[in-house]
PDB file of N, CA and C in Angstrom:
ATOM      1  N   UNK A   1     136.038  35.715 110.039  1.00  0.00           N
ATOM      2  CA  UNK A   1     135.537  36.433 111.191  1.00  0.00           C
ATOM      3  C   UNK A   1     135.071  37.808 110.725  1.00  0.00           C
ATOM      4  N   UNK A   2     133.887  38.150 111.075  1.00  0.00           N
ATOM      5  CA  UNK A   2     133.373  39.363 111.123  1.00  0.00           C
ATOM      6  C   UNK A   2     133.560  40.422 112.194  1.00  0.00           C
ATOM      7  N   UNK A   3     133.959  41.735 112.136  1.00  0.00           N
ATOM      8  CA  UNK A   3     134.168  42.532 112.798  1.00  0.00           C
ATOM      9  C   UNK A   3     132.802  43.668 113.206  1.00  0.00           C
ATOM     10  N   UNK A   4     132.178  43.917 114.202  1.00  0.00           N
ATOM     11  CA  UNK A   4     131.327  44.770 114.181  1.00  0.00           C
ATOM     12  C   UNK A   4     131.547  45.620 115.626  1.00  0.00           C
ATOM     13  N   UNK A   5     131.815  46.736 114.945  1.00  0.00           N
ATOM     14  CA  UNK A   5     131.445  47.964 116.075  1.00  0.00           C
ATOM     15  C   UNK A   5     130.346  47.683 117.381  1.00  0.00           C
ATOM     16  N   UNK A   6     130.623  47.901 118.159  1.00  0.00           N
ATOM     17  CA  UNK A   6     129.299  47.790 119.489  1.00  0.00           C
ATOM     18  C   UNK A   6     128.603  48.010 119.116  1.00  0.00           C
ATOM     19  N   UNK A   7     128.124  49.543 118.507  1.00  0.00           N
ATOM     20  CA  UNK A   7     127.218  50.191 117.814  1.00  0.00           C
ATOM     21  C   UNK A   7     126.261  48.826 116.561  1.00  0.00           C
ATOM     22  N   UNK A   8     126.975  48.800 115.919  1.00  0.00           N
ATOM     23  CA  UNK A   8     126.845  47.603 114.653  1.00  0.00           C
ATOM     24  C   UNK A   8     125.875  46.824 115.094  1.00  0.00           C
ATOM     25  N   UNK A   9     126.755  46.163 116.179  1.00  0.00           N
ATOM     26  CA  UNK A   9     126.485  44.800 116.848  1.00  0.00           C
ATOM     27  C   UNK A   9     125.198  44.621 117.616  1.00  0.00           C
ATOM     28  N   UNK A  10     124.516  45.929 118.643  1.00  0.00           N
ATOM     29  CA  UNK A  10     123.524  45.849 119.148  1.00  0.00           C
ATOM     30  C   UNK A  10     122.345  46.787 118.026  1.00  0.00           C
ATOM     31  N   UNK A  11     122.526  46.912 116.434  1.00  0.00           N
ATOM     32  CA  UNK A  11     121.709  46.978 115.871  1.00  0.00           C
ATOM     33  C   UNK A  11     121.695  46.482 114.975  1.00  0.00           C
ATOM     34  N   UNK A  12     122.377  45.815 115.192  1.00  0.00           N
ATOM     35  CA  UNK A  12     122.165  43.985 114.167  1.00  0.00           C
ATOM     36  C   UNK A  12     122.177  42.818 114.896  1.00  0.00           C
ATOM     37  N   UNK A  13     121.903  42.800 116.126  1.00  0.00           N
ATOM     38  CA  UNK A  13     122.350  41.754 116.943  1.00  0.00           C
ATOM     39  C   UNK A  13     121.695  40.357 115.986  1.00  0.00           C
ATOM     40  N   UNK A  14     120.499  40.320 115.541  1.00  0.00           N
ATOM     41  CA  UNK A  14     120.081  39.247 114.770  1.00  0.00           C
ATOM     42  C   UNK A  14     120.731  38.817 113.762  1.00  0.00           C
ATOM     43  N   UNK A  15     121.433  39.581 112.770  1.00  0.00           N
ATOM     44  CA  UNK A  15     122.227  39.351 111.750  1.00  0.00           C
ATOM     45  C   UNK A  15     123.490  38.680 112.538  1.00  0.00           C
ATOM     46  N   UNK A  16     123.679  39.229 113.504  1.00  0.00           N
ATOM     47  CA  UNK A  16     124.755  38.900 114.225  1.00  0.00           C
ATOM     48  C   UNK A  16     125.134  36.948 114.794  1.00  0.00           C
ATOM     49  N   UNK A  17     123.742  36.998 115.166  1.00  0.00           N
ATOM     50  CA  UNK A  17     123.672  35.812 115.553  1.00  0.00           C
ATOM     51  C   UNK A  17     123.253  34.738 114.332  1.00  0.00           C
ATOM     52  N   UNK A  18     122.788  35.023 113.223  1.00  0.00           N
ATOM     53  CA  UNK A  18     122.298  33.931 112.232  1.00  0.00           C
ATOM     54  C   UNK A  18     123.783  33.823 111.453  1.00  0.00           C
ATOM     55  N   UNK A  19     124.928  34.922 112.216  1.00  0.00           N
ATOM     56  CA  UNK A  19     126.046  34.355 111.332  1.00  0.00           C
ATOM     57  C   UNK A  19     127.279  33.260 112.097  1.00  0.00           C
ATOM     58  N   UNK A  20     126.853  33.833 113.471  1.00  0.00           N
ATOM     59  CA  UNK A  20     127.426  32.925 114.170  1.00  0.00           C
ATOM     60  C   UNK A  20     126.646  31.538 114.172  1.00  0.00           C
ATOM     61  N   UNK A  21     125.217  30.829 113.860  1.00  0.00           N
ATOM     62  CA  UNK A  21     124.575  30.273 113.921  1.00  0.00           C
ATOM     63  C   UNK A  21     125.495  29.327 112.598  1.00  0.00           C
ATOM     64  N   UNK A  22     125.408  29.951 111.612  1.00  0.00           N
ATOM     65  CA  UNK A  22     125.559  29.134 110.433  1.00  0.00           C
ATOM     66  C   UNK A  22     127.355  29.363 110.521  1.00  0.00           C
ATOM     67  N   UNK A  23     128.408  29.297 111.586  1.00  0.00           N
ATOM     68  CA  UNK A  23     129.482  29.041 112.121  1.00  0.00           C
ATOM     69  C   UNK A  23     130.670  29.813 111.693  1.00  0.00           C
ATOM     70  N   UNK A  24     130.062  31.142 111.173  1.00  0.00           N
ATOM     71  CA  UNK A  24     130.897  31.972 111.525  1.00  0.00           C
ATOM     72  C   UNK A  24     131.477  32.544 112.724  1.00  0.00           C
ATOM     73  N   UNK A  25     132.587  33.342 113.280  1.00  0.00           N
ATOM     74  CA  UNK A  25     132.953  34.071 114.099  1.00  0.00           C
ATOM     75  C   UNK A  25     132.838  35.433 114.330  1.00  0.00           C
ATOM     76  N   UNK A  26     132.162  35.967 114.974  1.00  0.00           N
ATOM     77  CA  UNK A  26     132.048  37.517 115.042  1.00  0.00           C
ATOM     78  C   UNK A  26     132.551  38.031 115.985  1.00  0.00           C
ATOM     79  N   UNK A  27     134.005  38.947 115.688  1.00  0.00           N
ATOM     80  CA  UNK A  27     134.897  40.400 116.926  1.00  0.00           C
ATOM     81  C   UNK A  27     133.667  41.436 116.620  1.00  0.00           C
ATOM     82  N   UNK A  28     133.734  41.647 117.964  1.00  0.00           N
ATOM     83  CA  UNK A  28     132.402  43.376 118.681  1.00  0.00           C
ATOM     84  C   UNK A  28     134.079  43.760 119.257  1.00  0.00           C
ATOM     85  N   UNK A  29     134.236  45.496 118.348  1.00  0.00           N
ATOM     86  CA  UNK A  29     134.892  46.078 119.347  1.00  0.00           C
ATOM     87  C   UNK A  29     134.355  47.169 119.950  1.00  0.00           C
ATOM     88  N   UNK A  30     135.349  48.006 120.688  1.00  0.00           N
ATOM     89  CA  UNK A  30     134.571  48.947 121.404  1.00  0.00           C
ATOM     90  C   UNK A  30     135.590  49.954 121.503  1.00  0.00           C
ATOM     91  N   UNK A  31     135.479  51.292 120.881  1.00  0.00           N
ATOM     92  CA  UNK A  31     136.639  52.361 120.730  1.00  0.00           C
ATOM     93  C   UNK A  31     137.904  51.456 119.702  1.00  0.00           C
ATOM     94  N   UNK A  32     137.432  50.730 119.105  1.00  0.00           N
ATOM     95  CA  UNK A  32     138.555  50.539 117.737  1.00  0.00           C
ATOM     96  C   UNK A  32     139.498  48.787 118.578  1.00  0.00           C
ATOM     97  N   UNK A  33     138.863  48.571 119.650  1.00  0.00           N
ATOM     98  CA  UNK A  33     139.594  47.533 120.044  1.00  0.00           C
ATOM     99  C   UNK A  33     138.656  46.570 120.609  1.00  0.00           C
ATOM    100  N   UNK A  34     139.869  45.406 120.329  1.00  0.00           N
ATOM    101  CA  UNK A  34     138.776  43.993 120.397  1.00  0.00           C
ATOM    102  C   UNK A  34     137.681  43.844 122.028  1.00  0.00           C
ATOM    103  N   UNK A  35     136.735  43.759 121.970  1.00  0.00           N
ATOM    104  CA  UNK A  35     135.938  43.799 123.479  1.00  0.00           C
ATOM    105  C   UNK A  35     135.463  42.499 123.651  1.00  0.00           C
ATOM    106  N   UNK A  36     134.704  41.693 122.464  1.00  0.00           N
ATOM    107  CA  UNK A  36     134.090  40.236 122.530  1.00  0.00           C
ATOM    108  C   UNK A  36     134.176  39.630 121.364  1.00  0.00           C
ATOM    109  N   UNK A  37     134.406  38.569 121.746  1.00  0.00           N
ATOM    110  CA  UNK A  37     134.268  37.689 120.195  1.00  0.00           C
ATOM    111  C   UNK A  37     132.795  37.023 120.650  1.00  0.00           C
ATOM    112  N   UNK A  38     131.854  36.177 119.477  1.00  0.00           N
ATOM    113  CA  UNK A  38     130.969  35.787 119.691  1.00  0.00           C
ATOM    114  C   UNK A  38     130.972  34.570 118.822  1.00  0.00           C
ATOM    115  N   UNK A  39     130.590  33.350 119.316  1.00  0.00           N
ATOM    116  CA  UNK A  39     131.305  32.314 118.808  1.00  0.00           C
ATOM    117  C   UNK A  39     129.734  30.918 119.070  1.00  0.00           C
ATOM    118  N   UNK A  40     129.820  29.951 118.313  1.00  0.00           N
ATOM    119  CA  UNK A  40     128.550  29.417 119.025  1.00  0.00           C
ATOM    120  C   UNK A  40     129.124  28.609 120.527  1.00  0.00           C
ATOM    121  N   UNK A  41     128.216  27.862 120.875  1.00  0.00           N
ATOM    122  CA  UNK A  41     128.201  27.086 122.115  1.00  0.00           C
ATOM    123  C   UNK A  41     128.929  26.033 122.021  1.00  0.00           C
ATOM    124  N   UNK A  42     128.802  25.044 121.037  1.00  0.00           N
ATOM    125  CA  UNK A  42     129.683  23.947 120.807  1.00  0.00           C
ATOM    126  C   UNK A  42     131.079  24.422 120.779  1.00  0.00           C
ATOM    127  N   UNK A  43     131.414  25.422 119.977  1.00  0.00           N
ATOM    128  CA  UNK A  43     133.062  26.089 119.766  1.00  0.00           C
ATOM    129  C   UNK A  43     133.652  26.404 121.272  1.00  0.00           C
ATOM    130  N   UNK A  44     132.771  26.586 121.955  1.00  0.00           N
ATOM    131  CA  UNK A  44     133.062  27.458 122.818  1.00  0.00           C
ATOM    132  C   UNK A  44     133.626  26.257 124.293  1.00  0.00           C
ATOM    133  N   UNK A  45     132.871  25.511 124.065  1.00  0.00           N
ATOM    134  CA  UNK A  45     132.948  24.150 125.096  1.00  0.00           C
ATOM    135  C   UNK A  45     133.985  23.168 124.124  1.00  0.00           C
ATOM    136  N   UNK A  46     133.717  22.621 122.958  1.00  0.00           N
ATOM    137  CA  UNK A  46     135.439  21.818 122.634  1.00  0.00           C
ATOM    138  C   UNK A  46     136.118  22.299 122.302  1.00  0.00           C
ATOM    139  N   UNK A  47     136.360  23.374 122.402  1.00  0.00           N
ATOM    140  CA  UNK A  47     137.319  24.085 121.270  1.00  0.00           C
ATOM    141  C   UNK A  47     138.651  23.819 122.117  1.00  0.00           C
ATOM    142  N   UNK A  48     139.835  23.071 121.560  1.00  0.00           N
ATOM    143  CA  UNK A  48     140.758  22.991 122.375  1.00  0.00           C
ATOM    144  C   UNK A  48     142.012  24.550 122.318  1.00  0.00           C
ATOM    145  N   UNK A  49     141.764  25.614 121.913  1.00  0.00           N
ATOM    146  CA  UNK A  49     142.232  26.643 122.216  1.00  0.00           C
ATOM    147  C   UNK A  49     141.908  27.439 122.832  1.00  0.00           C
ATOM    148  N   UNK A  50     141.033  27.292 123.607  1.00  0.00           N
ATOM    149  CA  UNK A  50     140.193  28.140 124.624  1.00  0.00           C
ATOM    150  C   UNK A  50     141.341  28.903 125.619  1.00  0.00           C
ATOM    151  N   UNK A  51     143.043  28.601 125.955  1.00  0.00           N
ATOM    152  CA  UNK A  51     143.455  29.144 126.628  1.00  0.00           C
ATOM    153  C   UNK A  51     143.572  28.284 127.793  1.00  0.00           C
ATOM    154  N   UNK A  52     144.465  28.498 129.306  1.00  0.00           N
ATOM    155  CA  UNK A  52     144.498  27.259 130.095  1.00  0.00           C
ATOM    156  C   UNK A  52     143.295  27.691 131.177  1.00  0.00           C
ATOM    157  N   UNK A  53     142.842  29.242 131.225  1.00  0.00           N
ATOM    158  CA  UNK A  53     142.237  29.422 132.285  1.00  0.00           C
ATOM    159  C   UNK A  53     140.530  28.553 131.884  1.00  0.00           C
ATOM    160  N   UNK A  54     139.925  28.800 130.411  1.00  0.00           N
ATOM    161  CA  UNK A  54     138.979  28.042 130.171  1.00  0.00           C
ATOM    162  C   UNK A  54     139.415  26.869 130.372  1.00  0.00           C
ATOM    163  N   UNK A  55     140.146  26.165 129.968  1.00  0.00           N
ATOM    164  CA  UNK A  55     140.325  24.550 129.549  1.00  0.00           C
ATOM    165  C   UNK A  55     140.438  23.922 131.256  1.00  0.00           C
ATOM    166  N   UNK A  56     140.941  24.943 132.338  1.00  0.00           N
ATOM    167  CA  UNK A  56     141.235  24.077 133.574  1.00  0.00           C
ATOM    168  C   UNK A  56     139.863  24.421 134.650  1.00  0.00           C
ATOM    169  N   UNK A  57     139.350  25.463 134.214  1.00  0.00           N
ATOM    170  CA  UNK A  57     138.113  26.027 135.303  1.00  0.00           C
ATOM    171  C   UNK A  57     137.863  24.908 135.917  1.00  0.00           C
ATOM    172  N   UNK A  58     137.113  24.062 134.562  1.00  0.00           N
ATOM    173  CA  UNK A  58     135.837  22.691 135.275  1.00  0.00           C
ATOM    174  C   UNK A  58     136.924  22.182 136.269  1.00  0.00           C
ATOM    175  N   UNK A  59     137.932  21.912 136.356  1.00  0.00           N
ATOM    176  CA  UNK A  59     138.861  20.883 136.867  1.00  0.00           C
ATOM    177  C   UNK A  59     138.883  21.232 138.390  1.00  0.00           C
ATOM    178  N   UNK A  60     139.506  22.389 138.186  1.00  0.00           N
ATOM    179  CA  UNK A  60     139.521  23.464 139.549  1.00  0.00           C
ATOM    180  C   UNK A  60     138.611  24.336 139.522  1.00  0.00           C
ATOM    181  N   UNK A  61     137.606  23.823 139.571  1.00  0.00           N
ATOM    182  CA  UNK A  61     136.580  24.674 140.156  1.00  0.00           C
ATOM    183  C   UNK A  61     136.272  24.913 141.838  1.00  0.00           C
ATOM    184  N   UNK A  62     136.674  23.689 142.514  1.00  0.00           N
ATOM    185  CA  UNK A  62     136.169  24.088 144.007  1.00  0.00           C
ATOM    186  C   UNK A  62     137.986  23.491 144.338  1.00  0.00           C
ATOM    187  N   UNK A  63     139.064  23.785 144.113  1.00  0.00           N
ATOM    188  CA  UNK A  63     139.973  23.690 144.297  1.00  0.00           C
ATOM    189  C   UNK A  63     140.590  25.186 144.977  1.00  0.00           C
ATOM    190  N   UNK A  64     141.036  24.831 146.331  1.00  0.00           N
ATOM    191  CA  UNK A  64     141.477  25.899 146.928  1.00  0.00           C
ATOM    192  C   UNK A  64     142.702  25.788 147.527  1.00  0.00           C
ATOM    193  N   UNK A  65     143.625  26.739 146.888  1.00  0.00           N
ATOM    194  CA  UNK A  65     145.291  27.575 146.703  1.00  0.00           C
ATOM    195  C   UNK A  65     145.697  27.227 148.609  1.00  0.00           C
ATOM    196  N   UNK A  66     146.472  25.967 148.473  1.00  0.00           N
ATOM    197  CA  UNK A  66     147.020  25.884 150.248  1.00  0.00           C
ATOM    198  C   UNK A  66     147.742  27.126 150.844  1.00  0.00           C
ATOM    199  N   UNK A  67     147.433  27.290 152.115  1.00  0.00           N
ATOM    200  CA  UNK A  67     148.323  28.731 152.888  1.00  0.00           C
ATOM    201  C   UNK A  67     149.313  29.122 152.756  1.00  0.00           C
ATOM    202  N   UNK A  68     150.155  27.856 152.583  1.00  0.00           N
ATOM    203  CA  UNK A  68     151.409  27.998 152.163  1.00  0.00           C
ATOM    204  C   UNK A  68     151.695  27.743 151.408  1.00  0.00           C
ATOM    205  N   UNK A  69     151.284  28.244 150.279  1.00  0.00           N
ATOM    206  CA  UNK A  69     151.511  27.836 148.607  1.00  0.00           C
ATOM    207  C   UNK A  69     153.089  28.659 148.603  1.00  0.00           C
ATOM    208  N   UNK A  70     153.477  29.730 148.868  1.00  0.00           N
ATOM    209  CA  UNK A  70     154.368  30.431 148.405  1.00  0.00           C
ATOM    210  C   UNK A  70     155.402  30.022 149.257  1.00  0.00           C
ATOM    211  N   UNK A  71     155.680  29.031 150.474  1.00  0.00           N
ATOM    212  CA  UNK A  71     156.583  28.362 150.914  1.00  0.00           C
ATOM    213  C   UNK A  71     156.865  26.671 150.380  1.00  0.00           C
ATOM    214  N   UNK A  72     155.829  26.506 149.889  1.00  0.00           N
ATOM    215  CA  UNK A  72     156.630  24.699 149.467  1.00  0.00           C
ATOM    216  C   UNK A  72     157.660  24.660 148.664  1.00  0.00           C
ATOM    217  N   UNK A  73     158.220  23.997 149.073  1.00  0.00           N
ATOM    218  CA  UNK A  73     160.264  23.457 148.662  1.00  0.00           C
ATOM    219  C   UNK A  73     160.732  24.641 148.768  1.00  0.00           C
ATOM    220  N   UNK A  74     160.607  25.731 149.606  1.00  0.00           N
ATOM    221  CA  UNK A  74     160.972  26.504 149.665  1.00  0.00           C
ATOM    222  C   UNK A  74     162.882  26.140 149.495  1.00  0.00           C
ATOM    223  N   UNK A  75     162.985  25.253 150.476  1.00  0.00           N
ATOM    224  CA  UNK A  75     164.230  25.060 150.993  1.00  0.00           C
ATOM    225  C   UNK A  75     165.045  24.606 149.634  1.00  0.00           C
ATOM    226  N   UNK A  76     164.436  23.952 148.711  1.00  0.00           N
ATOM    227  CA  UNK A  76     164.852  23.299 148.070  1.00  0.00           C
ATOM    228  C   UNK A  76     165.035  24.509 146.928  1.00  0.00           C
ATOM    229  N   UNK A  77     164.716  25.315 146.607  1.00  0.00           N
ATOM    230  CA  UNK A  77     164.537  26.683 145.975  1.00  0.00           C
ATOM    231  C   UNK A  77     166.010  27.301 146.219  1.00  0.00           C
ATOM    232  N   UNK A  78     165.697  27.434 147.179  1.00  0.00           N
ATOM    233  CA  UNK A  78     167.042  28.278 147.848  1.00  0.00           C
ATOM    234  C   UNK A  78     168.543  27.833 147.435  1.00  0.00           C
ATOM    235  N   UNK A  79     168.678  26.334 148.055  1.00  0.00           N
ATOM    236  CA  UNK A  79     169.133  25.535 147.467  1.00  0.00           C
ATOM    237  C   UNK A  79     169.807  25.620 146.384  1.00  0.00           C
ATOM    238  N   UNK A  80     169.034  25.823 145.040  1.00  0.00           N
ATOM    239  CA  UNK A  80     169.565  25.564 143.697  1.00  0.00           C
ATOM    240  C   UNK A  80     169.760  27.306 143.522  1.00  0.00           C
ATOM    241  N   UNK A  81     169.498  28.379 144.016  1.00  0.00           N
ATOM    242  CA  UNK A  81     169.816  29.482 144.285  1.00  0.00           C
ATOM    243  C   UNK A  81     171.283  29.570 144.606  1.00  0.00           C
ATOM    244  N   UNK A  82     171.692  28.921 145.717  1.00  0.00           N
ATOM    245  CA  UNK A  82     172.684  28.939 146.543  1.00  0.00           C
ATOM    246  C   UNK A  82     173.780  28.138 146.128  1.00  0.00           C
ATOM    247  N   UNK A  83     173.575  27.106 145.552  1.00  0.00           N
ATOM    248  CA  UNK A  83     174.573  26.237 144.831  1.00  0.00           C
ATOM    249  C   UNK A  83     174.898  27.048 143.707  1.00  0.00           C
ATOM    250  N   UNK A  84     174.458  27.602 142.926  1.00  0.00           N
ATOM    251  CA  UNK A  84     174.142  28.376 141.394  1.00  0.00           C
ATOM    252  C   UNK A  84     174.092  27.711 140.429  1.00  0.00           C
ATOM    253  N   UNK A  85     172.993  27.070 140.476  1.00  0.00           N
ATOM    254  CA  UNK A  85     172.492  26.376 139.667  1.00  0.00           C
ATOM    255  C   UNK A  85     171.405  26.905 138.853  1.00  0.00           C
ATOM    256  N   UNK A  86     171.075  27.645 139.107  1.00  0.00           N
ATOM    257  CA  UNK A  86     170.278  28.678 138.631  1.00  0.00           C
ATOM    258  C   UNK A  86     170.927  30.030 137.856  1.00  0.00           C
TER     259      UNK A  86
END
């Protein structure tokens, strides 16, 4: 992996990209810390380390959080609270 300053990076952006092209990895930071990695397209779509928020998007994409998300089994919660089982 190559490291390039913001600065670096948007005045080499071409160098930048013929290295990610031929499948290198390039960190852009910004004030001394990591801001973007730049990676090609294929890496970026199989890569099975992408993290769970990439890897689940497609899945839940039009998936929407029920009203009462923060009450189900509530009771049953309590429960293993209350017994001390927990």
């Amino acid at each position: 992996m190559t490291t390039y300053t913001l600065a670096e990076a948007k005045a080499r952006l071409s160098k930048v990209v013929e290295e990610v092209e031929a499948g290198n990895t390039a960190l852009i930071t910004k004030h001394g810390r990591p801001a973007a990695v730049v990676i090609k397209p294929d890496k970026a779509i199989r890569s099975p380390k992408r993290g769970l928020v990439g890897c689940l998007r497609k899945e839940f994409a039009n998936w929407e959080l029920p009203e009462d998300f923060d009450r189900i089994k509530q009771d049953e919660i309590i429960t293993l609270f209350e017994d001390g089982e927990i």
